[in-house]
N, C-alpha and C. Protein backbone atom coordinates (compact mmCIF):
# COMPACT_ATOMS: atom_id res chain seq x y z
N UNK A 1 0.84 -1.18 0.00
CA UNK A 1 0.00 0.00 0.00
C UNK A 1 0.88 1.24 0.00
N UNK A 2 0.69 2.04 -1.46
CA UNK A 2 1.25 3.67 -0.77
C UNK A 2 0.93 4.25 -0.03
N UNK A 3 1.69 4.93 0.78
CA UNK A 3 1.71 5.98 1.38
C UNK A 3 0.65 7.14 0.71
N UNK A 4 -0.15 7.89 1.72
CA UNK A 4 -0.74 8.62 0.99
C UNK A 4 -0.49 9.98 1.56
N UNK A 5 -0.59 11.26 1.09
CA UNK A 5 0.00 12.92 1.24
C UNK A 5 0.09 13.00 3.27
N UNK A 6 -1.18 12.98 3.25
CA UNK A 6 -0.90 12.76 4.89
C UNK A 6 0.13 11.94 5.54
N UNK A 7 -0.10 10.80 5.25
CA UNK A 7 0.74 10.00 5.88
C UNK A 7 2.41 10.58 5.43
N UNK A 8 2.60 10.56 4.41
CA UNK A 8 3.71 11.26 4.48
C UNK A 8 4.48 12.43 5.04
N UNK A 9 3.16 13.55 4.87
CA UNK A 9 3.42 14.37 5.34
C UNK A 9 4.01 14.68 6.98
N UNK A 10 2.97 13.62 7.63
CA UNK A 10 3.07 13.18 9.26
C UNK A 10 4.58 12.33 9.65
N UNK A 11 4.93 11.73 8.51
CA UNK A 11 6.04 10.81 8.52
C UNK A 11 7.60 11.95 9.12
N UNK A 12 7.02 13.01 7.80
CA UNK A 12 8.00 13.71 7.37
C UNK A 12 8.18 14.59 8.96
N UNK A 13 7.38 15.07 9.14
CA UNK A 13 7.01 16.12 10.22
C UNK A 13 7.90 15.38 11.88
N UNK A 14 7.55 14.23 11.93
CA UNK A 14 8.19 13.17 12.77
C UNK A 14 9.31 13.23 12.81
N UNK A 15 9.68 13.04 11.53
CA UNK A 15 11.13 13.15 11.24
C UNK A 15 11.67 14.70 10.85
N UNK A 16 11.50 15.69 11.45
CA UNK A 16 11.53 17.25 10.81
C UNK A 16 13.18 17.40 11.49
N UNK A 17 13.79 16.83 12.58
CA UNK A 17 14.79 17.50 13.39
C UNK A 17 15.72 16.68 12.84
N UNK A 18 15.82 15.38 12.66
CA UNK A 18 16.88 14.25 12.18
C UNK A 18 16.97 15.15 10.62
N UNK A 19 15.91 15.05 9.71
CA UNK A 19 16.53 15.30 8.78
C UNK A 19 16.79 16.80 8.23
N UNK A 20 16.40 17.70 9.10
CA UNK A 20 16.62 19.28 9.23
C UNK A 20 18.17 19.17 9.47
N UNK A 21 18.47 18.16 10.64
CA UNK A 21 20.10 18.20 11.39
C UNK A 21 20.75 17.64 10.13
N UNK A 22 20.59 16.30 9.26
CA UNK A 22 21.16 16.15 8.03
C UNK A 22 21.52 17.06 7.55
N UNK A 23 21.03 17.58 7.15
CA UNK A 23 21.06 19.04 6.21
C UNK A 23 22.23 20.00 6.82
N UNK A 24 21.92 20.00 7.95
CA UNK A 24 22.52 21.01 8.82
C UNK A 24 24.14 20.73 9.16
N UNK A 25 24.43 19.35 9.08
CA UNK A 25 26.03 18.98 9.10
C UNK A 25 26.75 19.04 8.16
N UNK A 26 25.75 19.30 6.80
CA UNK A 26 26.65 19.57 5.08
C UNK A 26 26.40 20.85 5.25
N UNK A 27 25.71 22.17 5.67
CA UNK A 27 25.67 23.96 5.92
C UNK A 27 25.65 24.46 6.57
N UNK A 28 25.88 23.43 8.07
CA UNK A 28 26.15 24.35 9.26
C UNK A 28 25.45 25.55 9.04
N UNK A 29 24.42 25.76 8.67
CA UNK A 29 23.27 27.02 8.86
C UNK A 29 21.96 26.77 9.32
N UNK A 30 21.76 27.00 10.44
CA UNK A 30 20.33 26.47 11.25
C UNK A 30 18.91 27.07 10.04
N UNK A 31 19.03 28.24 9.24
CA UNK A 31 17.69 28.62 8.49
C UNK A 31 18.09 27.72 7.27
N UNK A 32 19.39 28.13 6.58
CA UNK A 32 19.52 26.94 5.79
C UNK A 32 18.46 25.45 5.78
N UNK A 33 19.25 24.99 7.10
CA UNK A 33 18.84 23.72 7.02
C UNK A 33 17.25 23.36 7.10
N UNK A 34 16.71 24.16 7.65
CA UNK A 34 15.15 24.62 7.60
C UNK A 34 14.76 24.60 6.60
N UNK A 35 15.47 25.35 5.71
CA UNK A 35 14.46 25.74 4.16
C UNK A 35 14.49 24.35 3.39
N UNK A 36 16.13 23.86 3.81
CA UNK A 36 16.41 22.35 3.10
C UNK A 36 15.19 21.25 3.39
N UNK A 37 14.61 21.39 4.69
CA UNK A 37 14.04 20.23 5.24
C UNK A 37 12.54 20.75 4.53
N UNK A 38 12.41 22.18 4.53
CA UNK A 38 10.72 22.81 3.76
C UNK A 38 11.07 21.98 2.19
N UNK A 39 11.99 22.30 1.27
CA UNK A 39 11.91 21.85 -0.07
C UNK A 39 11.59 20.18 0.27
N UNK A 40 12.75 19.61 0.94
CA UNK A 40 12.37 17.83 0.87
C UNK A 40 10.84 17.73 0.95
N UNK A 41 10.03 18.61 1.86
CA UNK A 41 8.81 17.98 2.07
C UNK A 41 7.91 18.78 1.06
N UNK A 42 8.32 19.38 -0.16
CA UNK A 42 7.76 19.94 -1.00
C UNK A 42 7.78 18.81 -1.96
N UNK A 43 8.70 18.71 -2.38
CA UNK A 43 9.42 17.35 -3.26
C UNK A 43 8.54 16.31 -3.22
N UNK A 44 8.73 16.20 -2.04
CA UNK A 44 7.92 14.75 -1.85
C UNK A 44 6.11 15.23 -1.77
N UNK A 45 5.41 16.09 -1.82
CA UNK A 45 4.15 16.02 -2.25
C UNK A 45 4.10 16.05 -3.47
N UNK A 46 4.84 17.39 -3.89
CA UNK A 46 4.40 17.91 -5.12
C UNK A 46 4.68 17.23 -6.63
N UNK A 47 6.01 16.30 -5.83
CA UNK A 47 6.43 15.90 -7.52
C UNK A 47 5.52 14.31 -7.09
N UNK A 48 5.73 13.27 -8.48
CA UNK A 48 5.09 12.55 -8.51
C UNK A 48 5.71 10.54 -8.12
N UNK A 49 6.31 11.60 -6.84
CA UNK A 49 6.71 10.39 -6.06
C UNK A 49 5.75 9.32 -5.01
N UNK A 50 5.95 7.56 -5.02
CA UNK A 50 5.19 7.48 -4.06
C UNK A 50 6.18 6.17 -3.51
N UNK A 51 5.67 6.10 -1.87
CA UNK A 51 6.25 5.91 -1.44
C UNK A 51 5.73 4.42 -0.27
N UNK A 52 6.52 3.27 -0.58
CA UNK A 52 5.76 2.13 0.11
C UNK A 52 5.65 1.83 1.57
N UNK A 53 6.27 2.63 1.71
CA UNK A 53 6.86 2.69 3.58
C UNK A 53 7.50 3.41 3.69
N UNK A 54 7.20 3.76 5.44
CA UNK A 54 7.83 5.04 5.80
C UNK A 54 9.55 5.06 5.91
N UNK A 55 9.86 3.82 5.94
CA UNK A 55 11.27 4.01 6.00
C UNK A 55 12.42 4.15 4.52
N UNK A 56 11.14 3.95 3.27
CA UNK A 56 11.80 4.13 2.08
C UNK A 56 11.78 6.04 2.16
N UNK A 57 10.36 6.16 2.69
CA UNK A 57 10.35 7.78 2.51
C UNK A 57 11.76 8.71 3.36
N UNK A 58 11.68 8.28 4.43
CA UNK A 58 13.12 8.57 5.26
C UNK A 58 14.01 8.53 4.91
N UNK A 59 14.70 7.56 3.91
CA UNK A 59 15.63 7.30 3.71
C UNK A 59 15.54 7.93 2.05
N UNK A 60 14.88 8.25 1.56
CA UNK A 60 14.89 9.08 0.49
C UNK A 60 14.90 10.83 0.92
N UNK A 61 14.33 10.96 2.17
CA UNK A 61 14.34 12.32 2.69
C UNK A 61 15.88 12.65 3.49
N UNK A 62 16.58 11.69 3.73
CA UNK A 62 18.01 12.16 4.48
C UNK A 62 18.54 12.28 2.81
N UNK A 63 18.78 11.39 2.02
CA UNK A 63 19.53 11.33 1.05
C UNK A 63 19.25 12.98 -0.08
N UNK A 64 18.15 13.05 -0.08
CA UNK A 64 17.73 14.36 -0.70
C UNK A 64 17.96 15.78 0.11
N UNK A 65 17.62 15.56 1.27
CA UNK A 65 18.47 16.99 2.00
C UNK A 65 19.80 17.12 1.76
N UNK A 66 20.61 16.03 2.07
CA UNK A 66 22.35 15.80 1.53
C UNK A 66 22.79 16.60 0.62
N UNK A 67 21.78 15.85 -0.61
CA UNK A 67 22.02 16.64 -1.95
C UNK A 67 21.83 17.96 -1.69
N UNK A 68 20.54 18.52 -1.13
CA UNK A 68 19.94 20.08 -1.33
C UNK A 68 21.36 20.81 -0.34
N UNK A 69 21.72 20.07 0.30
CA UNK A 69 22.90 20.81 1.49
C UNK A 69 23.67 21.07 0.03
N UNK A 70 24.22 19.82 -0.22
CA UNK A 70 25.34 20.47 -1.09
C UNK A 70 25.56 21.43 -2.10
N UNK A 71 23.94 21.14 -2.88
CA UNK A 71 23.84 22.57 -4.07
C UNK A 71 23.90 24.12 -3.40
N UNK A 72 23.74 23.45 -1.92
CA UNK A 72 23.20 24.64 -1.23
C UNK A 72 24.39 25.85 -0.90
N UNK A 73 25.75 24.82 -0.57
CA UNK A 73 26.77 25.05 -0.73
C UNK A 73 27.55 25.63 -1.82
N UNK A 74 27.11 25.18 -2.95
CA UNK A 74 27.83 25.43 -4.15
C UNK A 74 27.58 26.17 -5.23
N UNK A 75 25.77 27.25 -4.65
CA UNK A 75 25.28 28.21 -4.83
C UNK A 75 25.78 28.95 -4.21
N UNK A 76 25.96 29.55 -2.57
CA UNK A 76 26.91 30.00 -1.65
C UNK A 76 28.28 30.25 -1.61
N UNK A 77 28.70 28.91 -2.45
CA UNK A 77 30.35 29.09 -2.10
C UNK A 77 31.46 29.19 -0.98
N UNK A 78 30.48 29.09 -0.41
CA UNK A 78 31.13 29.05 1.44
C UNK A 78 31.81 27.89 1.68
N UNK A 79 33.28 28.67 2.40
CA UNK A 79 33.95 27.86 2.94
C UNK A 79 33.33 27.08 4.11
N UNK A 80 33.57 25.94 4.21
CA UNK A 80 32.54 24.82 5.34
C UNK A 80 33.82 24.13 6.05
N UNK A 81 33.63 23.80 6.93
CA UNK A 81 34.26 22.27 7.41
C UNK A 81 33.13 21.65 7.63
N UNK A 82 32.48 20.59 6.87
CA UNK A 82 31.97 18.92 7.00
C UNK A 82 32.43 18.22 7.46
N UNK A 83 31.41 17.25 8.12
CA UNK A 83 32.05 16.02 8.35
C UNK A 83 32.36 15.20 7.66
N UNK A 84 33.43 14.36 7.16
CA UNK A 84 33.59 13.27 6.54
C UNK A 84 32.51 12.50 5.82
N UNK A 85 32.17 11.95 4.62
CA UNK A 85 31.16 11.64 4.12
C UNK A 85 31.00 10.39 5.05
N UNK A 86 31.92 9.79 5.17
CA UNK A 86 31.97 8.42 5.74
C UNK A 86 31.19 8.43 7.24
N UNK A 87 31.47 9.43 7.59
CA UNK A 87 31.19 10.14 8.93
C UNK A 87 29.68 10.44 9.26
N UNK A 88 28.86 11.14 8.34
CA UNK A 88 27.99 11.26 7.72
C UNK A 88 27.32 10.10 7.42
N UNK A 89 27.34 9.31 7.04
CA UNK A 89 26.78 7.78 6.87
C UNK A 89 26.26 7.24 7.91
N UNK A 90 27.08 7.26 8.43
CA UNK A 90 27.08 6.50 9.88
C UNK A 90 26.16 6.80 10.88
N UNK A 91 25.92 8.56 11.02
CA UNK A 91 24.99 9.27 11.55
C UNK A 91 24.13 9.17 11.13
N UNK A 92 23.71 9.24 9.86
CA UNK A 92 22.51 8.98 9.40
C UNK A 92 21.89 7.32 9.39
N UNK A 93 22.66 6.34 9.56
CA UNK A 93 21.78 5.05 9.82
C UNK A 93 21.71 4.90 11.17
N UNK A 94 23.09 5.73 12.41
CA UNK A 94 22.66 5.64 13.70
C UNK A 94 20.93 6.20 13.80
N UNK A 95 20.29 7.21 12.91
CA UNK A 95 18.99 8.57 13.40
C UNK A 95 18.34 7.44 13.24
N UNK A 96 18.28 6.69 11.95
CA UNK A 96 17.30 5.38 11.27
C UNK A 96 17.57 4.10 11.98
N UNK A 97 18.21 4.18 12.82
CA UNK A 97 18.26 2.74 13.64
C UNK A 97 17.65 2.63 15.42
N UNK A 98 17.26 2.01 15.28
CA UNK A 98 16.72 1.65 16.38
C UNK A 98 17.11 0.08 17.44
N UNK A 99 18.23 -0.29 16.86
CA UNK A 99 18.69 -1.45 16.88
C UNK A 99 19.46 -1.47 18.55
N UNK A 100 19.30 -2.26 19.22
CA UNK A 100 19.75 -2.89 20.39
C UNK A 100 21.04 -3.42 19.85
N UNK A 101 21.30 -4.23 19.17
CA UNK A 101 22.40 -4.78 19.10
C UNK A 101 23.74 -4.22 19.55
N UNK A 102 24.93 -4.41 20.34
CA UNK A 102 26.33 -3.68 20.31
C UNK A 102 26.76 -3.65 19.17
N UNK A 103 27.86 -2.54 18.82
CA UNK A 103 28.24 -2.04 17.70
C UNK A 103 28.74 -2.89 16.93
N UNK A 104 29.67 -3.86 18.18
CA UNK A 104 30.49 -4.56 17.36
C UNK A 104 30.27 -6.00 16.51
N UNK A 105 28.75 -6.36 17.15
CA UNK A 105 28.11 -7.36 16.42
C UNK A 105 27.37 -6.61 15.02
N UNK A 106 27.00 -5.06 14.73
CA UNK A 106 26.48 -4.48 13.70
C UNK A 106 27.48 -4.54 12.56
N UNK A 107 29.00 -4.55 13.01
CA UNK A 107 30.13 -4.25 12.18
C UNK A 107 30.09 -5.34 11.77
N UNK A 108 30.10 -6.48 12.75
CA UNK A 108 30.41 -7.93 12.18
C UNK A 108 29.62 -8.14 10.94
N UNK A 109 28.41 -8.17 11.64
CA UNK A 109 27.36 -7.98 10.35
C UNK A 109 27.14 -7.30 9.06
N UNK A 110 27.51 -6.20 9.57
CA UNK A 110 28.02 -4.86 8.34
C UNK A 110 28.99 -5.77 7.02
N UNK A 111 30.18 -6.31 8.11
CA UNK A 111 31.42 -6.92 7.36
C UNK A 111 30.86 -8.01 6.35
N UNK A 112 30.39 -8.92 6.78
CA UNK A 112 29.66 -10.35 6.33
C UNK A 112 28.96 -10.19 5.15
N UNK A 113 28.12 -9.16 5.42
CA UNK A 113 27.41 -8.59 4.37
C UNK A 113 28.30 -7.69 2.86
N UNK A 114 28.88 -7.31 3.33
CA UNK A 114 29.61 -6.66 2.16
C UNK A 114 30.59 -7.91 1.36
N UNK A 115 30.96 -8.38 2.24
CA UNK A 115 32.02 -9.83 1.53
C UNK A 115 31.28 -10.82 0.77
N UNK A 116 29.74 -11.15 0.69
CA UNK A 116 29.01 -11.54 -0.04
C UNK A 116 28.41 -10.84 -1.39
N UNK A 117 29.16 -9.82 -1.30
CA UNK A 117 28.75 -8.83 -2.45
C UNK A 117 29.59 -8.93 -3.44
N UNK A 118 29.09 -8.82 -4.81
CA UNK A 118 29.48 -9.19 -6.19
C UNK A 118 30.67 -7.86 -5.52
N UNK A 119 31.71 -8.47 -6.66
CA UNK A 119 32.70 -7.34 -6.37
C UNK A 119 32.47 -6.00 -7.08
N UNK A 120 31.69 -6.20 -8.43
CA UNK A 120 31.67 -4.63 -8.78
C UNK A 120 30.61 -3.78 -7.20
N UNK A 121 30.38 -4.06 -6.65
CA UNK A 121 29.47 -3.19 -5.92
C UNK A 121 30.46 -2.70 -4.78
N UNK A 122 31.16 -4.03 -4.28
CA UNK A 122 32.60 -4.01 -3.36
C UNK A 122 32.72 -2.45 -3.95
N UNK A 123 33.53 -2.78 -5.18
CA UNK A 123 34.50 -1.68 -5.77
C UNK A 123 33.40 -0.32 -5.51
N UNK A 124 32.48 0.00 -6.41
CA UNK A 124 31.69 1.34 -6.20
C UNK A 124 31.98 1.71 -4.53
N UNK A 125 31.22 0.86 -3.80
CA UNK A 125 31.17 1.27 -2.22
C UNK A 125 32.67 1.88 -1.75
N UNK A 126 33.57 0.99 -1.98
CA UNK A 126 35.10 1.30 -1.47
C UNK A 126 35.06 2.79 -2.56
N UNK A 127 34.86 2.77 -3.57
CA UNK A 127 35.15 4.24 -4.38
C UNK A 127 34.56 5.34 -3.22
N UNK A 128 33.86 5.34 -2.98
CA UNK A 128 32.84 6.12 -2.65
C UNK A 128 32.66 6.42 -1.31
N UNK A 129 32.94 5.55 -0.34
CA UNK A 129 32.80 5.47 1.34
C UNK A 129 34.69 5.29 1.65
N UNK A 130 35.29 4.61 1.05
CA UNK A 130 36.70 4.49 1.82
C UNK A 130 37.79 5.12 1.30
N UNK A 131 37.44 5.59 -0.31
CA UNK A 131 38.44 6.56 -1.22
C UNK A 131 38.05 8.06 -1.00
N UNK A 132 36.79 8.11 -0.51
CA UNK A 132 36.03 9.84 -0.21
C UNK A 132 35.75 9.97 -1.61
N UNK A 133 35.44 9.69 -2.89
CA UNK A 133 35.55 10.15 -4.05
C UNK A 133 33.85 10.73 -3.84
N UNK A 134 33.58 11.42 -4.67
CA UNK A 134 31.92 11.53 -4.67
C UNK A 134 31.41 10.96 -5.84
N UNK A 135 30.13 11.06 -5.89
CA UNK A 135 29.38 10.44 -7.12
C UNK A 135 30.30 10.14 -8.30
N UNK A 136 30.26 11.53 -8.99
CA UNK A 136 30.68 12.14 -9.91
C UNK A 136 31.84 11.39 -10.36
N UNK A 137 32.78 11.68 -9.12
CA UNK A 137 34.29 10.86 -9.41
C UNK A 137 33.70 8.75 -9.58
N UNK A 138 32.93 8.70 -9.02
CA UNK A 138 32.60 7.23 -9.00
C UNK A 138 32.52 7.29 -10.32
N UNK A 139 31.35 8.04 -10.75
CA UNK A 139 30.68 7.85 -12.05
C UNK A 139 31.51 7.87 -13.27
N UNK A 140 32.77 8.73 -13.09
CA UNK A 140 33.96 8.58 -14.49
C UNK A 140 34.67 7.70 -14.34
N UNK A 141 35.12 7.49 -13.14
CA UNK A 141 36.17 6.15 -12.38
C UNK A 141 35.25 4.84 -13.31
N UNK A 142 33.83 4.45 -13.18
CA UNK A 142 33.43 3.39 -13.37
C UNK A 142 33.05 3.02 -14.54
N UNK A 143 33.09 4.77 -15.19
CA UNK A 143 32.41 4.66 -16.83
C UNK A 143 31.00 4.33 -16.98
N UNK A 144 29.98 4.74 -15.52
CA UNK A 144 28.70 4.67 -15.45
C UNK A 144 28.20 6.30 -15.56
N UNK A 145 26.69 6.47 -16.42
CA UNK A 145 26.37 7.26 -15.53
C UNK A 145 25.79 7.45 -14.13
N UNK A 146 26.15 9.40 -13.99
CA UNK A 146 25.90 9.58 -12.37
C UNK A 146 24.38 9.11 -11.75
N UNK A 147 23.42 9.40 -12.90
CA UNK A 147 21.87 8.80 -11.89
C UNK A 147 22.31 7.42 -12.00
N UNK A 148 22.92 6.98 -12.90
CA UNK A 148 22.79 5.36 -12.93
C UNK A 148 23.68 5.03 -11.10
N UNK A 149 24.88 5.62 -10.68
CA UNK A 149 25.72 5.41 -9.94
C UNK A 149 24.73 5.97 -8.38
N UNK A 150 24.02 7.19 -8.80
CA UNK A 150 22.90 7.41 -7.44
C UNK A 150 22.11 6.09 -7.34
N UNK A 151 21.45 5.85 -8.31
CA UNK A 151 20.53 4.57 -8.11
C UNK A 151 21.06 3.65 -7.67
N UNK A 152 22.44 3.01 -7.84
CA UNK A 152 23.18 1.94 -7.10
C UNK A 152 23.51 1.79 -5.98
N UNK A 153 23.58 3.54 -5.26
CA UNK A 153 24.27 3.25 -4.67
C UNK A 153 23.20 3.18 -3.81
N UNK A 154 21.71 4.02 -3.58
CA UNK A 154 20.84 3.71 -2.91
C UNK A 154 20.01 2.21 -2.80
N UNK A 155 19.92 1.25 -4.23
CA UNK A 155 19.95 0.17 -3.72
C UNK A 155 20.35 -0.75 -2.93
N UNK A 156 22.11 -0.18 -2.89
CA UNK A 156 23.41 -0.99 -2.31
C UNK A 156 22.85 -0.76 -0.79
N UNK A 157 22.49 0.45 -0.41
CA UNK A 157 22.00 1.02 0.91
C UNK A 157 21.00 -0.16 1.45
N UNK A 158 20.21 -0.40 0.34
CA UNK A 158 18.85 -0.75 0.74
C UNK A 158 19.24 -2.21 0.90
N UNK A 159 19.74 -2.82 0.25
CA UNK A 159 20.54 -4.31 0.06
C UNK A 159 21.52 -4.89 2.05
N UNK A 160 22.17 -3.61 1.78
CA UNK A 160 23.28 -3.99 2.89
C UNK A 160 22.01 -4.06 4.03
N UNK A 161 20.99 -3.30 4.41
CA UNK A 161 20.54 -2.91 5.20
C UNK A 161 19.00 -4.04 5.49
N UNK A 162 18.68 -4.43 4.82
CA UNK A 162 18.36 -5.59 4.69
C UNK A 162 19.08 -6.95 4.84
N UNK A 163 20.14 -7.27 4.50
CA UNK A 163 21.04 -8.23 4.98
C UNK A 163 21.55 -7.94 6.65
N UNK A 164 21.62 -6.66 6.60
CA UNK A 164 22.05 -6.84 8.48
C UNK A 164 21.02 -7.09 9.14
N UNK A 165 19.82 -6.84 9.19
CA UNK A 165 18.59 -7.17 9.44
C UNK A 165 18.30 -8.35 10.12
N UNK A 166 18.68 -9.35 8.29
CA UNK A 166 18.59 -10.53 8.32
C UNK A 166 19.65 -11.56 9.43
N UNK A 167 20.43 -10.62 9.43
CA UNK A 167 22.19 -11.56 10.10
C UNK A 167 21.58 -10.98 11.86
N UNK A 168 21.27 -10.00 12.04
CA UNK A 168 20.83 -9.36 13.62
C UNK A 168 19.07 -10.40 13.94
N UNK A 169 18.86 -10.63 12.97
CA UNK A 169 17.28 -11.57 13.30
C UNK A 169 16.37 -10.62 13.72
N UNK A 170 16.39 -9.47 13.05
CA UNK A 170 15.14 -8.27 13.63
C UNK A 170 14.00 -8.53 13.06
N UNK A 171 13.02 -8.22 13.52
CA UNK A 171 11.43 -9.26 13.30
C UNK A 171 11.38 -8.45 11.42
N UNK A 172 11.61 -6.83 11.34
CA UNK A 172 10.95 -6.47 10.16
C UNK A 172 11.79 -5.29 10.28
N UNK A 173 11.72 -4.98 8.59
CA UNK A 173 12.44 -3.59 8.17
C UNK A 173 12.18 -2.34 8.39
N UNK A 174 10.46 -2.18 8.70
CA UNK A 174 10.10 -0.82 8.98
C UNK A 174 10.69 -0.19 10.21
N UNK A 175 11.03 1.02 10.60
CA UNK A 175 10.66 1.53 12.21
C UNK A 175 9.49 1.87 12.31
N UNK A 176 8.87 1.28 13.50
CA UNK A 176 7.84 1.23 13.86
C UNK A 176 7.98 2.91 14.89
N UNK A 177 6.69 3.52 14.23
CA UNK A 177 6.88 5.23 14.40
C UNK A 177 5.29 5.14 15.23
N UNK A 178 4.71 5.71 16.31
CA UNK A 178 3.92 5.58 16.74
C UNK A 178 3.07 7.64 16.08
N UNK A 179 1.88 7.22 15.64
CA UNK A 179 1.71 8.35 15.01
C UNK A 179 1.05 9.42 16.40
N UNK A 180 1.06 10.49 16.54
CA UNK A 180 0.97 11.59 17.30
C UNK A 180 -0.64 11.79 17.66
């Protein structure tokens, strides 16, 4: 079942501070990151997206503020210190996790999971999370195009994250969000 405007909207609203703060660690600008988190939830009514669960919507709403941070940046031109993309990652599946598990059984899992992976995906991920390269550089490095290399890499997201799931024995993929 899709998601329908409300429900999203309520999803989004839930989530207004996690993914406002996304925003806010690529522009360090508190109105910035505001306006970033107003467009995501524009985006997501107005254009003709839909969405099967709330945790695809989330995870399409951190990934799209990211982006809006960065154009946001590169309209601006402002010198920034960011955090590490890698760094960045991490924070953002800590906001989306809800997981009991210790870290070091998530890594294990993390690990397990990636070593079962065809190696071209190995390679993209290592481009991209352990070389710092961005899209872009992935995308000439691999001789793909860049939406083609966005789309991968958000599957790869969706893939790994589902396999730890599976390796941690968590009943189901959604977070269970209690509505207001």
């Amino acid at each position: 079942m899709i998601l329908s405007e409300q429900e999203v909207l309520q999803a989004l609203m839930r989530a207004r501070v996690r993914v406002s703060g996304a925003a806010w660690l690529i522009v360090r600008d508190t109105h910035a990151a505001e306006d970033i988190f107003q467009n995501v939830a524009v985006k997501a009514l107005t254009r003709e997206l839909s969405f099967e669960r709330e945790s695809a919507l989330l995870s399409w709403a951190f990934i799209t503020a990211r982006r809006e941070g960065i154009d946001w940046l590169r309209r601006h031109r402002r010198e920034t210190s960011c955090l590490d993309s890698e760094i960045m990652e991490l924070l953002e599946h800590e906001w989306q996790s809800e997981s009991v598990h210790p870290e070091g059984v998530r890594v294990d899992a993390l690990r397990d999971c990636l070593e079962s992976m065809p190696e071209e995906s190995r390679r993209l991920l290592r481009l991209r999370y352990f070389d710092g390269q961005n899209c872009e550089d992935v995308a000439r490095t691999m001789g793909i195009g860049l939406n083609a290399i966005y789309k991968r890499v958000s599957r790869l997201h969706e893939s790994l994250r589902l396999c730890i799931e599976g390796k941690l024995g968590d009943a189901g993929p959604d977070l269970e969000i209690e509505a207001p």
